[in-house]
C-alpha atoms as a PDB file:
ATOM      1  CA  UNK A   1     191.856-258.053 -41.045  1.00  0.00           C
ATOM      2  CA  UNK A   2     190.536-254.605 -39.750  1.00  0.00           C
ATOM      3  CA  UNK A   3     188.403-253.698 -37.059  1.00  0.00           C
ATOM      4  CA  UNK A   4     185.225-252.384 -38.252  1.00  0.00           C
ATOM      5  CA  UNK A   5     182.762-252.454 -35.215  1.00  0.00           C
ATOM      6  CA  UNK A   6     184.432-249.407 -33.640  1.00  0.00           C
ATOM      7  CA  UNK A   7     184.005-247.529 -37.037  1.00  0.00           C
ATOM      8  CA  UNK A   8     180.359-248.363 -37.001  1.00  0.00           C
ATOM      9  CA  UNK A   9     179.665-247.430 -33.677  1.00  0.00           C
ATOM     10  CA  UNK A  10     181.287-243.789 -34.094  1.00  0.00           C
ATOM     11  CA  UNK A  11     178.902-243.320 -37.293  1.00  0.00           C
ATOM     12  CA  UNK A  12     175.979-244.458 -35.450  1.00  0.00           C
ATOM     13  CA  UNK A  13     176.914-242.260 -32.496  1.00  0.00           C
ATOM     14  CA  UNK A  14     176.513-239.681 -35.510  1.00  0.00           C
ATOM     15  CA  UNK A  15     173.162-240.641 -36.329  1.00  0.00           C
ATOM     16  CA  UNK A  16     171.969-240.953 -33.135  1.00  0.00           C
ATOM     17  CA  UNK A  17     173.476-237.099 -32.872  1.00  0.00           C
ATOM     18  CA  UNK A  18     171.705-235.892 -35.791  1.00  0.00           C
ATOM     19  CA  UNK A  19     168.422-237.328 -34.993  1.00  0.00           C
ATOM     20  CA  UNK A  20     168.388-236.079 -31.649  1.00  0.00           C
ATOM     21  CA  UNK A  21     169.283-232.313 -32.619  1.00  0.00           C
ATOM     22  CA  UNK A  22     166.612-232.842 -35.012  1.00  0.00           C
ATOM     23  CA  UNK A  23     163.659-233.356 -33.080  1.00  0.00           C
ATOM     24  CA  UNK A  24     165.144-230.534 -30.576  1.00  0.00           C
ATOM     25  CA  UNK A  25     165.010-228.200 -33.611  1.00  0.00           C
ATOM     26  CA  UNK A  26     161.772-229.621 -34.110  1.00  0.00           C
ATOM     27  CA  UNK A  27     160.323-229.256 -30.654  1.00  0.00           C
ATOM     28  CA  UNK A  28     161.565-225.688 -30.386  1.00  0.00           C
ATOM     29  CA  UNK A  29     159.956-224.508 -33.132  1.00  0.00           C
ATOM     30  CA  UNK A  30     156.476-226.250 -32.233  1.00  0.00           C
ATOM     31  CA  UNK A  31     156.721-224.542 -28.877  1.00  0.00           C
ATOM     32  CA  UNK A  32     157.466-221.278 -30.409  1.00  0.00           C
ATOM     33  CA  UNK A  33     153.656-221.099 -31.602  1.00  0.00           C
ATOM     34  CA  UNK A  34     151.562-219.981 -29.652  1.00  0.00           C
ATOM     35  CA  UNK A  35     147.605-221.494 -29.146  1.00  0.00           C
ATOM     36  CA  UNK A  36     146.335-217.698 -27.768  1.00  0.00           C
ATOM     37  CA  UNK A  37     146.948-214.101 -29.665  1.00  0.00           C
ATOM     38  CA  UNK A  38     146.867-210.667 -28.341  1.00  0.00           C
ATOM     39  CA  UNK A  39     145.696-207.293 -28.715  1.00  0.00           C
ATOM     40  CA  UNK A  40     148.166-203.980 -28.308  1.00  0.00           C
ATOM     41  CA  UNK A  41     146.997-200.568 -28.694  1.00  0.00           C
ATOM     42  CA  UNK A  42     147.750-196.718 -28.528  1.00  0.00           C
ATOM     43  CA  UNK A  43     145.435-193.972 -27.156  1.00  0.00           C
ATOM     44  CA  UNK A  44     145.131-190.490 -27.920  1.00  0.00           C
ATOM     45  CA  UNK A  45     142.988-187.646 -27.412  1.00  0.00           C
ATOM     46  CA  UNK A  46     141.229-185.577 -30.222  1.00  0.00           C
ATOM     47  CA  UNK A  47     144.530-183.655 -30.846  1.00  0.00           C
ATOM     48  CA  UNK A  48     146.708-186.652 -31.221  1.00  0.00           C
ATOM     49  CA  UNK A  49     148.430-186.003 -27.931  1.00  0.00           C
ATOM     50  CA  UNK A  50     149.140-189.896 -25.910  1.00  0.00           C
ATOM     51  CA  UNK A  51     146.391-190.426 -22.841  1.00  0.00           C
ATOM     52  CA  UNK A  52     148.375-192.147 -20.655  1.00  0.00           C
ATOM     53  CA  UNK A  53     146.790-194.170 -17.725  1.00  0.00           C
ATOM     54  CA  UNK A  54     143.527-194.753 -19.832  1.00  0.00           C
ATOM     55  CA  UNK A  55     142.307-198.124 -18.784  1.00  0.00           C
ATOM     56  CA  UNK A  56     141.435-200.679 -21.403  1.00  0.00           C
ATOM     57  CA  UNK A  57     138.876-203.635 -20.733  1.00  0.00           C
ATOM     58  CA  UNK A  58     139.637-206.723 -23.275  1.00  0.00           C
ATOM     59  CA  UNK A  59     135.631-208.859 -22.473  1.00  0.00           C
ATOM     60  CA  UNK A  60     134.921-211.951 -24.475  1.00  0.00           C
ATOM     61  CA  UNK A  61     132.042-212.233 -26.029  1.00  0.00           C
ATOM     62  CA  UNK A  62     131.931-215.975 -26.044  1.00  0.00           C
ATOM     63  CA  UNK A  63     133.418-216.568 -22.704  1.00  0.00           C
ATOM     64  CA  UNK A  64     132.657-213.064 -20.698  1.00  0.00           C
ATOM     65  CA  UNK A  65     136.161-213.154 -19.146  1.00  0.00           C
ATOM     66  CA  UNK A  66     137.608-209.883 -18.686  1.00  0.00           C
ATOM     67  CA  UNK A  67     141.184-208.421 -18.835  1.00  0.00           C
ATOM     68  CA  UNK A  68     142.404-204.907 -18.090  1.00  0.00           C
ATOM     69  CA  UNK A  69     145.133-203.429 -18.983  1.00  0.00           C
ATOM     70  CA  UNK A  70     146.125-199.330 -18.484  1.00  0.00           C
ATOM     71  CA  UNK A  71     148.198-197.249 -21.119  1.00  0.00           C
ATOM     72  CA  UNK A  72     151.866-196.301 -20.074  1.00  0.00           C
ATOM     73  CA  UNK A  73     153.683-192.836 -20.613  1.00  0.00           C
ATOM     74  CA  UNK A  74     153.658-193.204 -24.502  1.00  0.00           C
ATOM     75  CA  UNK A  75     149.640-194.263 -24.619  1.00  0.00           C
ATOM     76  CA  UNK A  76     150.397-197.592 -25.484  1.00  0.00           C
ATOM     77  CA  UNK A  77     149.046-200.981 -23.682  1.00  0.00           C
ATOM     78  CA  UNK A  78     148.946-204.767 -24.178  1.00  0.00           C
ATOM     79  CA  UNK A  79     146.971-207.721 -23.526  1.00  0.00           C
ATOM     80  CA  UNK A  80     148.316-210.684 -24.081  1.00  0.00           C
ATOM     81  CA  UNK A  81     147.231-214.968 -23.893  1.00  0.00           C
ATOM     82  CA  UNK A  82     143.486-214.233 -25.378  1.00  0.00           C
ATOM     83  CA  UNK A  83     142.326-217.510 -26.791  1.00  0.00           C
ATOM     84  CA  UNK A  84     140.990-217.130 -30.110  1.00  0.00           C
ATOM     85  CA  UNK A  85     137.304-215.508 -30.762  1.00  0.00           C
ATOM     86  CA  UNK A  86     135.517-212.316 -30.912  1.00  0.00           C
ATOM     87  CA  UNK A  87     136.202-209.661 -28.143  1.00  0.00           C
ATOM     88  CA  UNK A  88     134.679-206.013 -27.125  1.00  0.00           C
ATOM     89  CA  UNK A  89     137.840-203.662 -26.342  1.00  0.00           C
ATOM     90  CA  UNK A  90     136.453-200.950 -24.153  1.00  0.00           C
ATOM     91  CA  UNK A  91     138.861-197.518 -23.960  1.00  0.00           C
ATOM     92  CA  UNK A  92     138.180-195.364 -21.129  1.00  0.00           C
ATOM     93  CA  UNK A  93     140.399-192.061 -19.704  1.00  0.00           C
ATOM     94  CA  UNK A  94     140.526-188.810 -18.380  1.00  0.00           C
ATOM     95  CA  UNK A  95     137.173-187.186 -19.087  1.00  0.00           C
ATOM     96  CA  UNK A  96     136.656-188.306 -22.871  1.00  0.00           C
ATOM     97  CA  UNK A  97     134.283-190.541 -23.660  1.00  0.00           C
ATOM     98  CA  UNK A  98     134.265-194.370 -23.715  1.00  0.00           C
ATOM     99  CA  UNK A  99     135.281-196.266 -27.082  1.00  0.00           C
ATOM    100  CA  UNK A 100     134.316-199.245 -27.942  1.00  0.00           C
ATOM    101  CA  UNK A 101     135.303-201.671 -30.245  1.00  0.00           C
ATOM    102  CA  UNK A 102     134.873-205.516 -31.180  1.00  0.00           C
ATOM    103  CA  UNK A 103     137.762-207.388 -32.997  1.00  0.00           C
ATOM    104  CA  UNK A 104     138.339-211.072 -34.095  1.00  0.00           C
ATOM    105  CA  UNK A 105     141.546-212.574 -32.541  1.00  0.00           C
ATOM    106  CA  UNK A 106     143.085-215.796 -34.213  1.00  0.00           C
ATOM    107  CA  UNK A 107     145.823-218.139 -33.159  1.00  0.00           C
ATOM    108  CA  UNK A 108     149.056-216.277 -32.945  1.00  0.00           C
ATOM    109  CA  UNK A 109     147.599-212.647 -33.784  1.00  0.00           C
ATOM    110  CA  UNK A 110     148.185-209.431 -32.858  1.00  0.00           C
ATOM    111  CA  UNK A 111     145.564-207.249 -33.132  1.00  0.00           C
ATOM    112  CA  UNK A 112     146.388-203.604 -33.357  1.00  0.00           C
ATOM    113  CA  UNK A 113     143.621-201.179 -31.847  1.00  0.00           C
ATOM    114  CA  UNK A 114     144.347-197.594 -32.112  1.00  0.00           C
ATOM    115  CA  UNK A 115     141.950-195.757 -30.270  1.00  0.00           C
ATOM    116  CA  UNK A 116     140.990-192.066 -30.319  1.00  0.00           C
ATOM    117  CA  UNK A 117     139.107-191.052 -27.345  1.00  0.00           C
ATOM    118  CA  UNK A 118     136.671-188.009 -27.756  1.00  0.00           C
ATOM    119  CA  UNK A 119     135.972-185.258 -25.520  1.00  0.00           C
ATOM    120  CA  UNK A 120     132.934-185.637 -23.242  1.00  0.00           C
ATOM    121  CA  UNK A 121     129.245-183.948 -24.051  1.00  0.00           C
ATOM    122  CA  UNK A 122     128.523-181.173 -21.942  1.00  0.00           C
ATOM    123  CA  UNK A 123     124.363-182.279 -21.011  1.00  0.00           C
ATOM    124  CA  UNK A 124     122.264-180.909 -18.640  1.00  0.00           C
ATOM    125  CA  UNK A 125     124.309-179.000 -17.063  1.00  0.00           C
ATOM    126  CA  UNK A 126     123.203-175.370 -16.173  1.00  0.00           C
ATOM    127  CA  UNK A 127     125.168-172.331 -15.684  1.00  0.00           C
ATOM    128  CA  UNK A 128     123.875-169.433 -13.895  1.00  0.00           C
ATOM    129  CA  UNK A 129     125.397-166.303 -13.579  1.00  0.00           C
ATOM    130  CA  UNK A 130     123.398-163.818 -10.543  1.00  0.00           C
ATOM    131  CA  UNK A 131     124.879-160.117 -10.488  1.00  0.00           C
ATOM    132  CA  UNK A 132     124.725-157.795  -7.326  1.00  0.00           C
ATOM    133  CA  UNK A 133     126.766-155.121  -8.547  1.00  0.00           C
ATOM    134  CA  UNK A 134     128.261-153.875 -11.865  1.00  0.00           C
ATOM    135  CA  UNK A 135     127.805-152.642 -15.293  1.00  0.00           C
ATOM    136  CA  UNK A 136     123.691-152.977 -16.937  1.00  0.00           C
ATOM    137  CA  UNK A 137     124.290-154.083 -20.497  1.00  0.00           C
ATOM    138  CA  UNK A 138     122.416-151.381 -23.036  1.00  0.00           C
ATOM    139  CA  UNK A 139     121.531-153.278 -25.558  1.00  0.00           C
ATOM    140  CA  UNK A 140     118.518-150.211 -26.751  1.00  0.00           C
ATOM    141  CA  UNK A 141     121.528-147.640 -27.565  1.00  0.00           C
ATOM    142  CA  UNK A 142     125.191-148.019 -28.462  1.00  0.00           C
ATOM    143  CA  UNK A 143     125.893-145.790 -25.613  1.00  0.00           C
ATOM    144  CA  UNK A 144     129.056-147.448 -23.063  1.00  0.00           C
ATOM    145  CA  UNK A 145     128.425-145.806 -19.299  1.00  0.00           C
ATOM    146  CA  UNK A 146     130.012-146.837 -15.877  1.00  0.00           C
ATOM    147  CA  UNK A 147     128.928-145.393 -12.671  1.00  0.00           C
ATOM    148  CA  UNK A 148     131.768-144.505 -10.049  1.00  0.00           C
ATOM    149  CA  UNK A 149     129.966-145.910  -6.537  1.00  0.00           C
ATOM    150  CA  UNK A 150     130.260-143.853  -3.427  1.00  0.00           C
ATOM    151  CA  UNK A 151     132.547-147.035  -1.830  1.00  0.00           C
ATOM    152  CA  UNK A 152     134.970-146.607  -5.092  1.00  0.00           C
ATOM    153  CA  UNK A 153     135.017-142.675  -4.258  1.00  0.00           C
ATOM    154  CA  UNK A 154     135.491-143.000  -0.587  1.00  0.00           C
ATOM    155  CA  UNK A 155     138.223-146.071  -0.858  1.00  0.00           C
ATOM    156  CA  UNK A 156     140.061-145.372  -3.793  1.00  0.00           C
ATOM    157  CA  UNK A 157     143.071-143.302  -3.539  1.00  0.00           C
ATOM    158  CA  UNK A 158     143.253-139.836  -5.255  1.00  0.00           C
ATOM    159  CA  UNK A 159     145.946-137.084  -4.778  1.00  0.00           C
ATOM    160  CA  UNK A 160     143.535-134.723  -5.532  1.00  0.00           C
ATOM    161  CA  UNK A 161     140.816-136.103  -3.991  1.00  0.00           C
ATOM    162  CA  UNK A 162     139.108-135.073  -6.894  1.00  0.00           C
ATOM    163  CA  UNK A 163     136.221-137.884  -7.700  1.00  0.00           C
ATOM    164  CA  UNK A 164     136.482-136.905 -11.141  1.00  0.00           C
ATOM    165  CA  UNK A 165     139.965-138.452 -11.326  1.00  0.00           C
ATOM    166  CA  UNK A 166     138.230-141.780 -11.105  1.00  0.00           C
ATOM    167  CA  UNK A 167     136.832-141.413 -14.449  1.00  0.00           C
ATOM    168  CA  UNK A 168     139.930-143.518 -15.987  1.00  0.00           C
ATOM    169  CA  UNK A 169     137.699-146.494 -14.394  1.00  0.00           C
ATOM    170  CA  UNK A 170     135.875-146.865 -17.217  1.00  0.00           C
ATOM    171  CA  UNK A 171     136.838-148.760 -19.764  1.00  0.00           C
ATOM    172  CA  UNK A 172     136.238-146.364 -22.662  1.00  0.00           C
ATOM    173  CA  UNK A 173     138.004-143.316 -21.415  1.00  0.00           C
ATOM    174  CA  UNK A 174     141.354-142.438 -23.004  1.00  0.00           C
ATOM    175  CA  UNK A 175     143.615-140.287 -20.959  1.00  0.00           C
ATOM    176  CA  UNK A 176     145.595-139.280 -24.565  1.00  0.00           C
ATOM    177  CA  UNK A 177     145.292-135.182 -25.082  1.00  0.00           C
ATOM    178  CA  UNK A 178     144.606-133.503 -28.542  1.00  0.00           C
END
């Protein structure tokens, strides 16, 4: 008469093997999901050029928590364990304008938000140009003068000291003979 028991025990040591790598196959793919998504992005200027140290702002509108994050050398940032709901992504850099955008983040998402900043208004801002000295604009005539100043005469140098050789300071005289 054989043995069986240690037969037995060496198949249940099996079993017991099998189930146990089971639920570890189990449990590591449960932990692989994630409860939270995130939201990765690119900037760029109006060219298509990467903005690189732009500074995103990830605010929820549920919650009002806020995350920043700032681009790296290729434009590109992420923002990452954002618990499902509706957020305002707010792109800011350089001197373009602000961009803003709301997207929905789910469990295990990743939201893409490519974001083209554009350039800045120029508002209220005056520029006013005050002349002392130079060439009056004729805009009667299509006449083109320029008057040779007793300073010009006096500091310029001449080999002839000629003050007609300082007619080549205008910008319409040619010095090229018939």
């Amino acid at each position: 008469m054989t043995n069986n028991k240690p037969r037995q025990a060496a198949t249940a040591g099996r079993a017991l093997l099998a189930i146990v790598f089971a639920i570890t196959v189990m449990a590591s793919s449960t932990l692989a999901q994630s409860a939270t998504g995130q939201i990765v992005g690119k900037v760029s200027d109006p060219a298509g050029a990467v903005v690189s140290g732009a500074v995103a702002t990830v605010k929820s509108v549920d919650t009002s928590r806020e995350i920043t994050a700032t681009s790296d050398n290729q434009g590109s940032y992420t923002i990452t364990n954002l618990t499902p709901g509706l957020y305002d992504v707010s792109v800011q850099g350089g001197n373009f304008k602000a961009s803003n955008q709301r997207v929905q983040v789910t469990i295990g998402s990743k939201v893409s938000v490519d974001t083209q900043l554009a350039l800045t208004d120029v508002t209220g801002e005056t520029v006013s140009v005050i002349a002392s000295e130079g060439v009056e604009v004729n805009t009667q005539t299509p006449e083109v003068s320029n008057i040779v100043t007793g300073t010009q005469i006096r500091e310029l140098p001449t080999l002839t000291r000629n003050p007609y050789d300082l007619i080549g300071l205008a910008s319409n005289v040619s010095n090229d003979d018939p």
